[in-house]
C-alpha atoms as a PDB file:
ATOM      1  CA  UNK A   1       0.000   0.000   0.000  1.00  0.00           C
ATOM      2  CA  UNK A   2       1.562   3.442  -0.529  1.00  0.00           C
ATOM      3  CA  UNK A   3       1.525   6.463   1.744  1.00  0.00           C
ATOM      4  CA  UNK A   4      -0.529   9.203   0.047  1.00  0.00           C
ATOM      5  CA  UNK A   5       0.800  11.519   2.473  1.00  0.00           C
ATOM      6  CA  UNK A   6       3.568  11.787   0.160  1.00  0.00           C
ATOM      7  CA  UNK A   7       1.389  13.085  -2.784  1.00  0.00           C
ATOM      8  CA  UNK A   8      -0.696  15.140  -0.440  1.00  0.00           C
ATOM      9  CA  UNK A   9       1.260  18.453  -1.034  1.00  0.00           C
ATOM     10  CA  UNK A  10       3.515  18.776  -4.535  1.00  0.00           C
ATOM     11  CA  UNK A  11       5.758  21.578  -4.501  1.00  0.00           C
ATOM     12  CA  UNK A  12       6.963  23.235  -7.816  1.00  0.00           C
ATOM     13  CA  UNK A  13       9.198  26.397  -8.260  1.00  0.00           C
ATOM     14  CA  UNK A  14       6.313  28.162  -8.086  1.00  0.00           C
ATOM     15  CA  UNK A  15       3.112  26.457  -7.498  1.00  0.00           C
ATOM     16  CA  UNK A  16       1.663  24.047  -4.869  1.00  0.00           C
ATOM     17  CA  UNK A  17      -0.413  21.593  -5.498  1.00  0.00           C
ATOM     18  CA  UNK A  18      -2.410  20.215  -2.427  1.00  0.00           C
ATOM     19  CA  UNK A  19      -5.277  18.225  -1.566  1.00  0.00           C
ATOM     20  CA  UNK A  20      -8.560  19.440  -1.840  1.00  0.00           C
ATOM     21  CA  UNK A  21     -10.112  19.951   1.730  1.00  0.00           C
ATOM     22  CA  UNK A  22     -13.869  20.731   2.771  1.00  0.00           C
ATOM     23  CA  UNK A  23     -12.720  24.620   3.606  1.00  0.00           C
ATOM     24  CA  UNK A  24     -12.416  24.950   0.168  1.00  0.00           C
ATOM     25  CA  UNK A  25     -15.525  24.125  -0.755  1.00  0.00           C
ATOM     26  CA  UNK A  26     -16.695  28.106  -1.358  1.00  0.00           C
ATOM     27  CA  UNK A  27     -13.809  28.005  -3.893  1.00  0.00           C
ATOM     28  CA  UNK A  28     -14.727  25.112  -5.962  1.00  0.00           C
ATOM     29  CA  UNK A  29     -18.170  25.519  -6.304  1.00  0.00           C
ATOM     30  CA  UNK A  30     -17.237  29.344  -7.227  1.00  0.00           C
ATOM     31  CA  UNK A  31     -14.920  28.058  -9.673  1.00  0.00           C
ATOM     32  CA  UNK A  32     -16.896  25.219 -11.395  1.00  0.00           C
ATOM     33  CA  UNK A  33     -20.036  27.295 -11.728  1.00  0.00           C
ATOM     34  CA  UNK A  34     -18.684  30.616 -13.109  1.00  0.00           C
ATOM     35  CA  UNK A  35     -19.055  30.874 -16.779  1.00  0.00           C
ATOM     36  CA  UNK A  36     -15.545  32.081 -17.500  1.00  0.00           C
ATOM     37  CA  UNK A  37     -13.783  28.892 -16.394  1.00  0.00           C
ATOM     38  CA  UNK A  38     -16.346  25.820 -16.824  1.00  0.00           C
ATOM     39  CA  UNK A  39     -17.234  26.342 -20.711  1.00  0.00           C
ATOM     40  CA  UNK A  40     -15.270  22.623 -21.147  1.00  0.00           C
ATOM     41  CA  UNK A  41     -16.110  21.177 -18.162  1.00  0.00           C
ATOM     42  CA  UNK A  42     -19.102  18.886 -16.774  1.00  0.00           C
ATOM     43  CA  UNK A  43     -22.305  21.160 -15.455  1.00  0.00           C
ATOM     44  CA  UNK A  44     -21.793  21.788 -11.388  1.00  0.00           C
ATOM     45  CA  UNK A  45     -25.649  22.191  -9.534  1.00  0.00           C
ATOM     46  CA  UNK A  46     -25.951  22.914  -6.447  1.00  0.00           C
ATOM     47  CA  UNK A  47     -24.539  25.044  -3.497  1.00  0.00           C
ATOM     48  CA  UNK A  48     -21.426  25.545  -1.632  1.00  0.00           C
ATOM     49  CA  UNK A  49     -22.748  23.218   0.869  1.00  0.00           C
ATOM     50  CA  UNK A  50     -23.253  20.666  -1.464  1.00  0.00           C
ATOM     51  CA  UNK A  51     -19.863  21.190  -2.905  1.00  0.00           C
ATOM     52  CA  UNK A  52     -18.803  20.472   0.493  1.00  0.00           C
ATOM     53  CA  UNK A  53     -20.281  17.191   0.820  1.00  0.00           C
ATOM     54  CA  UNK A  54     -19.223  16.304  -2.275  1.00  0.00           C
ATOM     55  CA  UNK A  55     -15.771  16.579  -0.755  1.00  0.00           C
ATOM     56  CA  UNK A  56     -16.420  14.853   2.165  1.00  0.00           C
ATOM     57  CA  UNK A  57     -17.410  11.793  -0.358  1.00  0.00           C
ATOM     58  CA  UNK A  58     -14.242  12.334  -2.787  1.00  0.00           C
ATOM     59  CA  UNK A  59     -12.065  12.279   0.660  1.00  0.00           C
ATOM     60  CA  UNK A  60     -12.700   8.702   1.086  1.00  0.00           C
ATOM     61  CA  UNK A  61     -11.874   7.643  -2.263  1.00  0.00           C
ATOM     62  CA  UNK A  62      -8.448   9.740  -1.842  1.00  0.00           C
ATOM     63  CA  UNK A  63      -7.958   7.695   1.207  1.00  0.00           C
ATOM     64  CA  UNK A  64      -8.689   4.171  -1.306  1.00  0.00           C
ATOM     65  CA  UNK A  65      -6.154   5.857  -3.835  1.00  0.00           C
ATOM     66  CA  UNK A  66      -8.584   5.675  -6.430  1.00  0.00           C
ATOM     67  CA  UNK A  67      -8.511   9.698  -7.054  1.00  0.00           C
ATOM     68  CA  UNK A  68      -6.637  12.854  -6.078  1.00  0.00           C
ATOM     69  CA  UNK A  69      -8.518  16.572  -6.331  1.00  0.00           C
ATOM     70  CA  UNK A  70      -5.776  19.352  -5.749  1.00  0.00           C
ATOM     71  CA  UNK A  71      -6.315  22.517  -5.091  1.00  0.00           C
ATOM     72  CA  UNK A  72      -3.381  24.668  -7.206  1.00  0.00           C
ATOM     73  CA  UNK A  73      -2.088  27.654  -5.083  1.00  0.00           C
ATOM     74  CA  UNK A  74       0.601  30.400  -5.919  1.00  0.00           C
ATOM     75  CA  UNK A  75       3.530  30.238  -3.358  1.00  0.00           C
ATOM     76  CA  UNK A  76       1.943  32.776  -1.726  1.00  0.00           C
ATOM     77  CA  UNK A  77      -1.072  30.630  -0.694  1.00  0.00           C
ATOM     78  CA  UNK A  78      -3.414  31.989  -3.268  1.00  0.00           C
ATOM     79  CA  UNK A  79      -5.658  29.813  -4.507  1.00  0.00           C
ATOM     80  CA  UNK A  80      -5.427  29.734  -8.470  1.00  0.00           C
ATOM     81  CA  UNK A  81      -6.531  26.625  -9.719  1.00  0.00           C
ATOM     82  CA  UNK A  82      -8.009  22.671 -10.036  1.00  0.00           C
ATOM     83  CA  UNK A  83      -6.433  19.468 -11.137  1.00  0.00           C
ATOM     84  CA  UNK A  84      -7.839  16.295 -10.442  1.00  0.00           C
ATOM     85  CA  UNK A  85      -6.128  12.480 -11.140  1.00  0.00           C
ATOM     86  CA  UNK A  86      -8.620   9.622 -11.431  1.00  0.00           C
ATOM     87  CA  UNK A  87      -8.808   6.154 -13.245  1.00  0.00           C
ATOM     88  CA  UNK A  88      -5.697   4.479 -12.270  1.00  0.00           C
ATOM     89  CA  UNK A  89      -5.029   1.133 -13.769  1.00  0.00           C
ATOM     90  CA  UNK A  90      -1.760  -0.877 -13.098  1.00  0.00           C
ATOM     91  CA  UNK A  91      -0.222   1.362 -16.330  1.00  0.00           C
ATOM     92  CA  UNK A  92      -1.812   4.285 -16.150  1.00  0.00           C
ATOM     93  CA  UNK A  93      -3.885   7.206 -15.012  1.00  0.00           C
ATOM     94  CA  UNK A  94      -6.347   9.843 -16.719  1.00  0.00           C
ATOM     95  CA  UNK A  95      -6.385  13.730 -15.533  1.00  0.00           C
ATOM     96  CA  UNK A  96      -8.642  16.477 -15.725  1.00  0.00           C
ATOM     97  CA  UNK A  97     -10.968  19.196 -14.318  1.00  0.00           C
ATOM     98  CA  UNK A  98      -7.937  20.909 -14.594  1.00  0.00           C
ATOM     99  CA  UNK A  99      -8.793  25.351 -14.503  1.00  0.00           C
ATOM    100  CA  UNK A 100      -6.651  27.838 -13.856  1.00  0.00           C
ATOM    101  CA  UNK A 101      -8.069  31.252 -12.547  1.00  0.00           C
ATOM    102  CA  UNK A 102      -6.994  34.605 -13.458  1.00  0.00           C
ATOM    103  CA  UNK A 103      -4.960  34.606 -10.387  1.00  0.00           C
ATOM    104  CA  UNK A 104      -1.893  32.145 -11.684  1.00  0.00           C
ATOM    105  CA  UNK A 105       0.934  32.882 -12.217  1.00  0.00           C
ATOM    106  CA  UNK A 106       2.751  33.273 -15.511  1.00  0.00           C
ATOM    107  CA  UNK A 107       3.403  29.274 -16.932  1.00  0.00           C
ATOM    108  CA  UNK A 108       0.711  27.848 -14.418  1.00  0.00           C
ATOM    109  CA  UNK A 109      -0.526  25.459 -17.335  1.00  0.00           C
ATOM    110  CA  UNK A 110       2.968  24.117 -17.873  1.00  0.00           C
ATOM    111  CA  UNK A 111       4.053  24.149 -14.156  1.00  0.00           C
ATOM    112  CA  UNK A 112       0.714  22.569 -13.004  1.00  0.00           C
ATOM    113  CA  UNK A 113       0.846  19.599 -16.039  1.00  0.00           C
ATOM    114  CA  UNK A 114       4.276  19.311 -14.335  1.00  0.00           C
ATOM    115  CA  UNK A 115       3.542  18.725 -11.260  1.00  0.00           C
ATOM    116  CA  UNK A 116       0.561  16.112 -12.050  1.00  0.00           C
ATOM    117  CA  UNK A 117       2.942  13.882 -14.539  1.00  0.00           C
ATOM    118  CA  UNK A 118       5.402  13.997 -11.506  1.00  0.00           C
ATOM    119  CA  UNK A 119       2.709  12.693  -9.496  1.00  0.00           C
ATOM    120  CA  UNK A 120       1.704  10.059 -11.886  1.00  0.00           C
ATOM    121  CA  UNK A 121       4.459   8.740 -13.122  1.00  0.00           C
ATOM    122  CA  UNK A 122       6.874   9.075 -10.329  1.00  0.00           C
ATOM    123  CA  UNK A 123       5.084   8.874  -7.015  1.00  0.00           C
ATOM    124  CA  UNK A 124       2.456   6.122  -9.068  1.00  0.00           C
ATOM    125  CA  UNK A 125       5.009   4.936 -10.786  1.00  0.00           C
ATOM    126  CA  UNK A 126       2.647   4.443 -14.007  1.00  0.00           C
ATOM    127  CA  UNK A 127       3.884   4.459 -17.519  1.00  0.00           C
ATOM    128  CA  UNK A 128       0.946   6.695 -19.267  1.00  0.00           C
ATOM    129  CA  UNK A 129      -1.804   9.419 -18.964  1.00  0.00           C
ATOM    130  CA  UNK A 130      -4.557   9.013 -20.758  1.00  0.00           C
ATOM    131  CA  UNK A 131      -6.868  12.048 -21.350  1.00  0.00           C
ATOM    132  CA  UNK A 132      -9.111  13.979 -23.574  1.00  0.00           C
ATOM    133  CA  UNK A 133     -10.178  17.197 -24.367  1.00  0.00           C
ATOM    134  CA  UNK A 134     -13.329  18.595 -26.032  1.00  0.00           C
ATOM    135  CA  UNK A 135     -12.527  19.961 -29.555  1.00  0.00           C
ATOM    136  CA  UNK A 136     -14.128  23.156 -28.772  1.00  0.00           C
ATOM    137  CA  UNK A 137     -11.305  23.868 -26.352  1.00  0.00           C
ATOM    138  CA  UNK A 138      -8.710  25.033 -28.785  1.00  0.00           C
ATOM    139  CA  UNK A 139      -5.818  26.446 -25.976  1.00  0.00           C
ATOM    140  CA  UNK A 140      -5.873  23.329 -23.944  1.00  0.00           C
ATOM    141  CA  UNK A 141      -6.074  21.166 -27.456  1.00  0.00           C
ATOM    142  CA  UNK A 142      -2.857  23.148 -27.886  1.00  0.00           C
ATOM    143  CA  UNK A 143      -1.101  22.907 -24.962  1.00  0.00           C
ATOM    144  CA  UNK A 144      -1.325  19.564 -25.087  1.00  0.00           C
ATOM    145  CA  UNK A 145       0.111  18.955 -28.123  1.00  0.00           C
ATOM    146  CA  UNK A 146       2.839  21.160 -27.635  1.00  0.00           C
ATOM    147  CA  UNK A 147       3.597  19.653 -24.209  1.00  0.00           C
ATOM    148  CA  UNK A 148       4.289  16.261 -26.506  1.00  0.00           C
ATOM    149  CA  UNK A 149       0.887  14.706 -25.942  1.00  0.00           C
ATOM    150  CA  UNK A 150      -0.065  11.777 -28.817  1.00  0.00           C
ATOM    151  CA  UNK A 151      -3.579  12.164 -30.387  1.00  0.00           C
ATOM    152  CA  UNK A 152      -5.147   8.702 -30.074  1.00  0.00           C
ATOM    153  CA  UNK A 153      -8.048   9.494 -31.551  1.00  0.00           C
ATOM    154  CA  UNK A 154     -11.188  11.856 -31.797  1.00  0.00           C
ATOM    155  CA  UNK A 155     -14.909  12.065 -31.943  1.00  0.00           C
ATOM    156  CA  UNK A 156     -17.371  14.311 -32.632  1.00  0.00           C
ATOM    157  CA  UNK A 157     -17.102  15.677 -29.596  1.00  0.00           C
ATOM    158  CA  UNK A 158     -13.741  14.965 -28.002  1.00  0.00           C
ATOM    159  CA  UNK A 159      -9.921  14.582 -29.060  1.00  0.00           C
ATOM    160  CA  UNK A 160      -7.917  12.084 -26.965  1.00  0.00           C
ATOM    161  CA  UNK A 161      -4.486  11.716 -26.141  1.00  0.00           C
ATOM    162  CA  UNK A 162      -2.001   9.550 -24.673  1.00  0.00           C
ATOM    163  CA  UNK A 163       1.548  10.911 -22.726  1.00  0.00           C
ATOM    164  CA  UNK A 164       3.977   8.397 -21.668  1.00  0.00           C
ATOM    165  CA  UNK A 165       6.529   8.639 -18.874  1.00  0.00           C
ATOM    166  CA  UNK A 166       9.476   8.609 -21.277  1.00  0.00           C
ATOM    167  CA  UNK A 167       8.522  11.286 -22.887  1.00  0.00           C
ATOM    168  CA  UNK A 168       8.141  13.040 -19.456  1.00  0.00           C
ATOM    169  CA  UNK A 169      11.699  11.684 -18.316  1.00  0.00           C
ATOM    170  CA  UNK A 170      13.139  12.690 -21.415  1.00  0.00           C
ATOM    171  CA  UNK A 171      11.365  16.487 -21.080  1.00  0.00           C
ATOM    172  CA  UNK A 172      11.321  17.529 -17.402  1.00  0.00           C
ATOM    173  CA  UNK A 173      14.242  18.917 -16.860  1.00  0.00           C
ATOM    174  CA  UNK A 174      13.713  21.282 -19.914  1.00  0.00           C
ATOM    175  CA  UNK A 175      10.206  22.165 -18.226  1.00  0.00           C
ATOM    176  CA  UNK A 176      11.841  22.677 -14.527  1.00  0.00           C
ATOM    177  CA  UNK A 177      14.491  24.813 -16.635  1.00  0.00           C
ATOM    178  CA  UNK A 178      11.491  27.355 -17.698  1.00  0.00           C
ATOM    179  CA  UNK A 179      10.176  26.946 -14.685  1.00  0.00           C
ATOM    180  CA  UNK A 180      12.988  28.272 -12.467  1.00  0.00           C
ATOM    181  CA  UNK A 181      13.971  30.801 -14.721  1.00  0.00           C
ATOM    182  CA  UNK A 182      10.412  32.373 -15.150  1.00  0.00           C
ATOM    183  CA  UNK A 183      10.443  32.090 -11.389  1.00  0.00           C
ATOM    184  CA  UNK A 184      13.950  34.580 -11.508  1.00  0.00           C
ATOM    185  CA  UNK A 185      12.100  36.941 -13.910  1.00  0.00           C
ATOM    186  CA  UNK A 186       9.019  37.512 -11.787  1.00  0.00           C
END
């Protein structure tokens, strides 16, 4: 069995990403229902109270290891962001629900991606992500496929990729690289 306390707070040059907790319940349910941020994502109802049960549920499939909801946070413990891991299979793992607010910093989207194949592949130890993306989202289609991502397919509705862990090993320290040095220039 592996100790999730490990995973439960990922540090970056400059983002954190930590486990979701009920506190931050107001924040999710502000993020996932405000029309700037959840155009690609599925349809939130409900209050912030509802939001926090719904945390109170997740929390015990964290504990099982079956999925991890962090909250991203600048280094000065402001809340900018989502990312959640889910779907683990003995090879692999699938991410998403991933927004970033207009409070990251500069390179959140390639810091945070980061930070969640670090936690995959290295703390999982799990040789693939598995994803998709809706075709209507056009930056994070992008990003992806920038980042190194392979399209596996598409639908009407969706594109899907696949991003391996050598791929990852082989790029990392050029990510970290940008990383550190945007982290100079700020």
């Amino acid at each position: 069995m592996m100790d999730w306390s490990s995973i439960a707070c990922v540090e970056g040059p400059n983002l954190t990403l930590r486990l979701v907790k009920p506190d931050d319940a107001a924040y999710v349910h502000g993020l996932r229902t405000n029309p700037c941020y959840n155009s690609h994502l599925s349809k939130v109802t409900g209050t912030v109270q509802d939001q926090r049960a719904w945390i109170e549920g997740y929390q015990a499939r964290e504990a099982a290891g079956q999925e991890f909801y962090y909250v991203i946070e600048r280094k000065d413990g402001t809340r900018c962001g989502l990312v959640r891991l889910y779907d683990f299979d003995v090879k692999s793992f699938t991410w998403g629900s991933w927004i970033l607010d207009e409070s990251k910093p500069r390179k959140a989207a390639l810091e945070s991606a980061v930070l969640i194949y670090q936690i995959g592949f290295l703390s999982h130890n799990l040789d693939s992500a598995i994803f998709e993306v809706l075709n209507e989202n056009s930056h994070t289609l992008a990003f992806h496929r920038r980042f190194g991502a392979l399209e596996t397919g598409h639908d009407e509705l969706n594109t899907y990729f696949k991003y391996a862990r050598a791929r990852f090993e082989k790029d990392k320290m050029a990510h970290f690289s940008i990383l550190e040095s945007e982290n100079r220039d700020v």
